[in-house]
Protein backbone atom coordinates (compact mmCIF):
# COMPACT_ATOMS: atom_id res chain seq x y z
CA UNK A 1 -3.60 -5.58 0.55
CA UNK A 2 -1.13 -5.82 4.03
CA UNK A 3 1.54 -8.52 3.56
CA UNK A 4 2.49 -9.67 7.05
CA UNK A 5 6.12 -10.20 8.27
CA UNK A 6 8.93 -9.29 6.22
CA UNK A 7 6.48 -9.99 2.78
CA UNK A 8 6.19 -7.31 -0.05
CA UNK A 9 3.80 -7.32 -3.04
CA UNK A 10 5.32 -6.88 -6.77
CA UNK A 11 3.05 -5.70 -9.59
CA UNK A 12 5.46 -6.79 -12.37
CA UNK A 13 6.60 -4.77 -15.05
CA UNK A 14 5.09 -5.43 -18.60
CA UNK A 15 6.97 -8.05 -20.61
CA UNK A 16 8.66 -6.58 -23.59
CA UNK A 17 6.76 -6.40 -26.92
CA UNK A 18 9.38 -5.91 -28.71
CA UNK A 19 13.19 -6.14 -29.11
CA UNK A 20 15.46 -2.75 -29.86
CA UNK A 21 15.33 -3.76 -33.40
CA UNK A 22 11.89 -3.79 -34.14
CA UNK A 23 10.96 -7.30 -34.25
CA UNK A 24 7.82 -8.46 -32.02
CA UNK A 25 8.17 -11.02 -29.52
CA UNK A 26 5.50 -13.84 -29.72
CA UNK A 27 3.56 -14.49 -26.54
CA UNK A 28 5.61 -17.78 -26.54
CA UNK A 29 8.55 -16.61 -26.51
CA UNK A 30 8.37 -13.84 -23.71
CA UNK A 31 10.78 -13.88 -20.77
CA UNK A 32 9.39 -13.00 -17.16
CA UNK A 33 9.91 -9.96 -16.21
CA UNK A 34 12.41 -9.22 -13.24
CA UNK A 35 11.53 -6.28 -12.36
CA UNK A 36 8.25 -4.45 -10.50
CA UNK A 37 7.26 -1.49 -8.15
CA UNK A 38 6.22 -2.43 -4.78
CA UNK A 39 2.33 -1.70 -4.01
CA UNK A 40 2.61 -2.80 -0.22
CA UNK A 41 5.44 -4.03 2.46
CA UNK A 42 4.60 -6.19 5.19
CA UNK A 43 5.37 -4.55 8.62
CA UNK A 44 8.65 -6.77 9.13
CA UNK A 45 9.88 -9.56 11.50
CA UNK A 46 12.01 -9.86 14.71
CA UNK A 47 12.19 -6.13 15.18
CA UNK A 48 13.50 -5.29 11.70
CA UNK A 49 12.61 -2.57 9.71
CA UNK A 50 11.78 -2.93 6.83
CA UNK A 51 14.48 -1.56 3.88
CA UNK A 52 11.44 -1.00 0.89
CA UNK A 53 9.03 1.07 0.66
CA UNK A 54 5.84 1.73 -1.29
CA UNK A 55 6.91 2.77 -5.04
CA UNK A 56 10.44 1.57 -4.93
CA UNK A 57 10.95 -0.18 -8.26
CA UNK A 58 13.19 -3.15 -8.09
CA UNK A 59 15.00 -6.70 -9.18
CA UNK A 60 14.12 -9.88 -8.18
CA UNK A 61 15.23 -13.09 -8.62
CA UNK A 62 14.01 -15.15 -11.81
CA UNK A 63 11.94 -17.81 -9.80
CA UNK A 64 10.90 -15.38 -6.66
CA UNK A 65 7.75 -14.93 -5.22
CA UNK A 66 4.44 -16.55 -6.04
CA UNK A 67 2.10 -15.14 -8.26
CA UNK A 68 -1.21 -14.40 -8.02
CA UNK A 69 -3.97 -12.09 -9.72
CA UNK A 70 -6.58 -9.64 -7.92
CA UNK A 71 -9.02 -7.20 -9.26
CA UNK A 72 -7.47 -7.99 -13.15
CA UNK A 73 -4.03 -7.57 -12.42
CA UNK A 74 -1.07 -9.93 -11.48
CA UNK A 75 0.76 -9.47 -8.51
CA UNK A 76 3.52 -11.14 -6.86
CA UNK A 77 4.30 -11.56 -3.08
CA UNK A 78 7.90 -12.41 -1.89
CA UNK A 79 9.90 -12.37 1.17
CA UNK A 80 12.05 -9.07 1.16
CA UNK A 81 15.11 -11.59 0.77
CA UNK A 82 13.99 -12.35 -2.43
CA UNK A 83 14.61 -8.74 -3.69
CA UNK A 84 18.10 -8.02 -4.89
CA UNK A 85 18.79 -4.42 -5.38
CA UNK A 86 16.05 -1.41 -5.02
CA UNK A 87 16.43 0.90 -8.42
């Protein structure tokens, strides 16, 4: 995969089974995750660098990016806007 301009892709980070508690979330009632590692970062736009890398895990916003699934996994792709702080 090679995003082009200032585009990352996101392999999500596993929804949480379960709360601190113990109890098991139904499928239903699973949140997105907002969080991921970044597999691959497009080479930038205008001149400017890009500020992620390859393995950075970060946040993004609750609706960012759109979704889609290769080779069984889900990914998402985003602008590097749409990423708010690099863990």
């Amino acid at each position: 995969m090679k995003p082009i301009n200032d585009r990352v892709v996101v392999k999500p980070a596993a929804a949480e089974e379960k709360t601190k508690s113990g109890i098991i979330i139904p499928d239903t009632a699973k949140e997105k995750p907002q969080k991921g590692e970044i597999v691959a970062v497009g080479p930038g736009k205008d001149d400017v660098k890009m500020s992620v890398s390859k393995g950075d895990q970060v946040l993004y916003g609750k609706y960012a990016g759109q979704e889609f699934h290769m080779d069984g996994e889900d990914y998402l792709i985003m602008r590097e806007d749409d990423i708010l702080i690099i863990l």
